[in-house]
Protein backbone atom coordinates (compact mmCIF):
# COMPACT_ATOMS: atom_id res chain seq x y z
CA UNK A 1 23.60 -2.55 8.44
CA UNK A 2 20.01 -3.38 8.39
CA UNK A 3 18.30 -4.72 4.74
CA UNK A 4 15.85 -2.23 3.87
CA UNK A 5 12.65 -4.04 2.43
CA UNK A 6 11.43 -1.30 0.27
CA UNK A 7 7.53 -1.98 -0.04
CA UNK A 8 5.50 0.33 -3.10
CA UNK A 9 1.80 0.59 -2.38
CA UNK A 10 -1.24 2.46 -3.08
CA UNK A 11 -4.07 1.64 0.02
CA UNK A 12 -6.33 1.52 -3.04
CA UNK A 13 -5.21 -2.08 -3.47
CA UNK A 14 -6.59 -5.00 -1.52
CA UNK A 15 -3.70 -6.96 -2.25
CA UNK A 16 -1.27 -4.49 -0.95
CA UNK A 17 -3.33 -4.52 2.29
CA UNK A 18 -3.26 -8.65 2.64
CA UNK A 19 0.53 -8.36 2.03
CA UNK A 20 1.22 -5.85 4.44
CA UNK A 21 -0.37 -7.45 6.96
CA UNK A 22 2.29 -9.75 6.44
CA UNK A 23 5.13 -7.82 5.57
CA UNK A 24 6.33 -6.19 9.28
CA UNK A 25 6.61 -9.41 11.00
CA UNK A 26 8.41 -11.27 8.09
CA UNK A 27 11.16 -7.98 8.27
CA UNK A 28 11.51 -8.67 12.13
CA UNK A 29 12.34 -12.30 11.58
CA UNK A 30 15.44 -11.30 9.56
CA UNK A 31 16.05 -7.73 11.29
CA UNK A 32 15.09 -6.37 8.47
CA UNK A 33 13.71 -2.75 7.47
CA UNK A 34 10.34 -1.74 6.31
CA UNK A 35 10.90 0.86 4.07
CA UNK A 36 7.32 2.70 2.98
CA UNK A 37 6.87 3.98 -0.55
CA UNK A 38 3.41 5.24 -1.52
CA UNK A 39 2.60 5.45 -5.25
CA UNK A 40 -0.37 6.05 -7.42
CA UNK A 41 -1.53 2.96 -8.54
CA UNK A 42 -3.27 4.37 -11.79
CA UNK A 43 -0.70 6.20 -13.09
CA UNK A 44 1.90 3.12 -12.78
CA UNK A 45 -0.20 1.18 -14.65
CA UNK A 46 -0.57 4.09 -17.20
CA UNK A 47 2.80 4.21 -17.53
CA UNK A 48 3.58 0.25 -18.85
CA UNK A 49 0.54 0.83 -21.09
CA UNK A 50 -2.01 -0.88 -18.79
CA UNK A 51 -5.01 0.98 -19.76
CA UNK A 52 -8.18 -1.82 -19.89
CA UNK A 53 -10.58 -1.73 -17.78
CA UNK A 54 -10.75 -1.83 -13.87
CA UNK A 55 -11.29 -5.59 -12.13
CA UNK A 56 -14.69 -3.84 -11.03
CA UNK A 57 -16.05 -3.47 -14.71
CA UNK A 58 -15.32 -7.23 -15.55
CA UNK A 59 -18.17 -9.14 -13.81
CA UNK A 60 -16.31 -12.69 -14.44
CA UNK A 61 -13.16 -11.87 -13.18
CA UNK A 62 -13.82 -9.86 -10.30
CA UNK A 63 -16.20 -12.30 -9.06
CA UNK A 64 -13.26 -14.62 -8.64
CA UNK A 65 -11.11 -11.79 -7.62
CA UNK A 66 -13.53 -11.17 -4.65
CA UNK A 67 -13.21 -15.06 -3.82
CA UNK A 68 -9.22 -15.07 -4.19
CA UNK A 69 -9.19 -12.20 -1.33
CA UNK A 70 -11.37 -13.80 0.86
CA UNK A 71 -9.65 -16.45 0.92
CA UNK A 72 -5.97 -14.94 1.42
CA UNK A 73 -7.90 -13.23 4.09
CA UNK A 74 -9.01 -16.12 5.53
CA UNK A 75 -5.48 -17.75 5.14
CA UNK A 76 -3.67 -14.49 6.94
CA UNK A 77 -7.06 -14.51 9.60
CA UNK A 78 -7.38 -11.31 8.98
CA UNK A 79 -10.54 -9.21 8.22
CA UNK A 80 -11.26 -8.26 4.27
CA UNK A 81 -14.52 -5.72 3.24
CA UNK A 82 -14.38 -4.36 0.67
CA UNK A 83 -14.27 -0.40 1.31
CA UNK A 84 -18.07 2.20 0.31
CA UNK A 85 -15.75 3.67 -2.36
CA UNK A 86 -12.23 4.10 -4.00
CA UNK A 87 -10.75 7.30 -4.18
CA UNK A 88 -6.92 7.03 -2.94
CA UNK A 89 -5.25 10.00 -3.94
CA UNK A 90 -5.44 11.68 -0.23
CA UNK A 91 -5.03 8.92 1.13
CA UNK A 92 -1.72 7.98 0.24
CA UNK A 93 -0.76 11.41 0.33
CA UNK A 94 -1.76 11.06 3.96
CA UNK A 95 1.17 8.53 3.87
CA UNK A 96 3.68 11.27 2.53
CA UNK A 97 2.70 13.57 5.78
CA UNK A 98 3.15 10.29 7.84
CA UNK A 99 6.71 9.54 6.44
CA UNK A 100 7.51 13.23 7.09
CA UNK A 101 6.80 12.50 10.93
CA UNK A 102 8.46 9.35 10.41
CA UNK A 103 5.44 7.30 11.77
CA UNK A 104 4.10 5.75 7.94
CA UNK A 105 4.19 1.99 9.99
CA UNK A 106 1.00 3.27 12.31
CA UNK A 107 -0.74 5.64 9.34
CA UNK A 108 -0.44 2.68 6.95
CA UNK A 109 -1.78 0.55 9.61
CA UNK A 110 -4.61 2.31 10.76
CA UNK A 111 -5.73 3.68 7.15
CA UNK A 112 -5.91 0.27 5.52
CA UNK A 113 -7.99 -1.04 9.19
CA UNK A 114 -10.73 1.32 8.35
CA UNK A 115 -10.58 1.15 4.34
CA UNK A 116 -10.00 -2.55 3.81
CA UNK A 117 -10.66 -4.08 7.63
CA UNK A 118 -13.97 -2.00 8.36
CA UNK A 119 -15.31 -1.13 5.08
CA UNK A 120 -14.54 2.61 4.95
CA UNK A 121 -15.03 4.90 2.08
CA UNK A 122 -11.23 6.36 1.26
CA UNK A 123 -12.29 9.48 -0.05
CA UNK A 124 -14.50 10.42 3.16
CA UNK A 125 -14.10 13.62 4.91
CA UNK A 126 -14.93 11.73 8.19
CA UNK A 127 -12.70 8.98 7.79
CA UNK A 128 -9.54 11.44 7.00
CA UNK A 129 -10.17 13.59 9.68
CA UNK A 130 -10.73 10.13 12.06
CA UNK A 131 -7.59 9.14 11.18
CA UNK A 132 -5.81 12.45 11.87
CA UNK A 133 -7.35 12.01 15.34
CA UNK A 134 -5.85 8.48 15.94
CA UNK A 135 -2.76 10.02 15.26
CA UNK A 136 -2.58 12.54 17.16
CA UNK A 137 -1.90 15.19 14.33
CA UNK A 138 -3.91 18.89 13.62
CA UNK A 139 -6.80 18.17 11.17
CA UNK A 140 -6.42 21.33 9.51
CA UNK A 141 -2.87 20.52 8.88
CA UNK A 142 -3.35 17.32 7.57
CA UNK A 143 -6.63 17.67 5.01
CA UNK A 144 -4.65 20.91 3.78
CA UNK A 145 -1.68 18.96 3.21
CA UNK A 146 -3.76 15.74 1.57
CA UNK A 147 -5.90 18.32 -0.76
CA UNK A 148 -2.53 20.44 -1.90
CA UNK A 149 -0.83 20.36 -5.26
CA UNK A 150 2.45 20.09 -3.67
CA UNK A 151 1.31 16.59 -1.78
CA UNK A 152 -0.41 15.85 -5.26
CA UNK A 153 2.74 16.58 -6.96
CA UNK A 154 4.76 14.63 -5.21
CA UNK A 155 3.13 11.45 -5.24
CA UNK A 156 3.06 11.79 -8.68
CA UNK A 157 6.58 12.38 -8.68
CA UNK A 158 7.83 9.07 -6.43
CA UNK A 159 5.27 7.00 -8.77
CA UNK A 160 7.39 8.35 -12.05
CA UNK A 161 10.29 7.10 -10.21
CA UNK A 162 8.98 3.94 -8.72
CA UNK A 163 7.93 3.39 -12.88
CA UNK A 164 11.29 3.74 -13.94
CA UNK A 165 12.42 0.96 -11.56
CA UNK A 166 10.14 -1.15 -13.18
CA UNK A 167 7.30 -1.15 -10.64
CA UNK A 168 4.10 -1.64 -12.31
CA UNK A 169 1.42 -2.77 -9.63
CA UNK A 170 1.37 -3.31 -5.89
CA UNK A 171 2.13 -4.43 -3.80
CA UNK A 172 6.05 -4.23 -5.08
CA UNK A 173 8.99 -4.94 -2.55
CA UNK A 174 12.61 -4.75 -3.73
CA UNK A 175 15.53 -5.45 -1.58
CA UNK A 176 18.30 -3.53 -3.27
CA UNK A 177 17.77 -3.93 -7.20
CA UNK A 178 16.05 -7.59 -6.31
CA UNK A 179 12.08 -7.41 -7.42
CA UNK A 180 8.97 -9.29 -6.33
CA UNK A 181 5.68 -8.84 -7.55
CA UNK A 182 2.15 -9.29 -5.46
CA UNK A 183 1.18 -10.55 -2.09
CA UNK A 184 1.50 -14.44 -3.49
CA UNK A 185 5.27 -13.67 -3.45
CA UNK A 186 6.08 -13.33 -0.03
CA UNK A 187 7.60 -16.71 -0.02
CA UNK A 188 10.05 -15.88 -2.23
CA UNK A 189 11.10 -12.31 -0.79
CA UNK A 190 11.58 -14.37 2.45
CA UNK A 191 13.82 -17.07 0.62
CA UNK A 192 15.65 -14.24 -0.69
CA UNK A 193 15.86 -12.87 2.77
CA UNK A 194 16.94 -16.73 4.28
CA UNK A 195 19.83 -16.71 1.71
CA UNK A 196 20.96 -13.03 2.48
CA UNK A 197 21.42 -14.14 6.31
CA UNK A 198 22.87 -17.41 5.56
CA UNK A 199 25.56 -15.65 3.22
């Protein structure tokens, strides 16, 4: 049976974008799974009592932090802007409607390309309903489903669970009840994944 590399996300999260960039081709290598797991990035933080302020309202650090994902991007030759604004929470409920139609791999892909890649603002009407086009579902369908309580709901509820496994930022990839923290630790999921096939 296949590993299943469970990957927690919010497309909020630049770093979540630079990893998965990364992550599909490192699960062919070892026939792995990608398994998809939106969460609310906010909340999980809420949740292990992260409540300071966002990178954005410390000038010092994000300054670096703008540097450190340029240069990851660079790194990964991939593109990095930084999107016109930062409201999520349809978004990755766009990725629950995906995993219903089991297609999250090409909606992950082609939200974070015009969020992260192109600049995009996440909470745009335009955008949404662009991305709906790409793939190939109805628009009224899909914003309904994004705007509902239910869809609301439930990404609340799979980031209450994700928080009681411990996951408190993205990206977050376990492979059964083994843990790794942030794009920077892709090396050691795929040392983990190295030992798993040698075994």
């Amino acid at each position: 049976m296949a590993v299943a590399i469970e990957f927690h996300f919010d497309l909020l999260s630049p770093y979540a974008y630079l990893a998965h960039t990364q992550l599909p081709a490192l699960a062919a290598r070892y026939g792995a799974t990608l398994a998809y797991r939106p969460i609310d990035l906010a909340q999980a933080k809420q949740a292990v009592g992260n409540t300071g302020p966002t990178n954005r309202e410390m000038p010092v650090k994000h300054r670096h932090l703008r540097l450190d994902l340029q240069r990851w991007a660079a790194h990964y030759g991939v593109p990095l802007v930084p999107p016109a604004s930062y409201g999520s929470l349809r978004l990755n409920c766009g990725a629950l409607y995906a995993l219903d139609r089991e297609q999250p791999a090409r909606y992950v892909e082609a939200a974070w390309r015009r969020v992260w890649g192109e600049g995009g603002a996440m909470d745009d009407e335009g955008l949404l309903l662009g991305l709906a086009g790409e793939m190939g579902w109805p628009a009224d369908d899909f914003m309904a489903y994004v705007s509902s309580d239910a869809a609301h709901a439930r990404l609340r509820a799979a980031t209450e669970q994700a928080s009681a496994r411990g996951v408190f930022g993205v990206p977050t990839m376990f492979v059964g009840d083994q843990m790794w923290w942030g794009n920077d630790r892709l090396h050691f999921l795929e040392q983990y994944l190295q030992s798993q096939m040698a075994a």
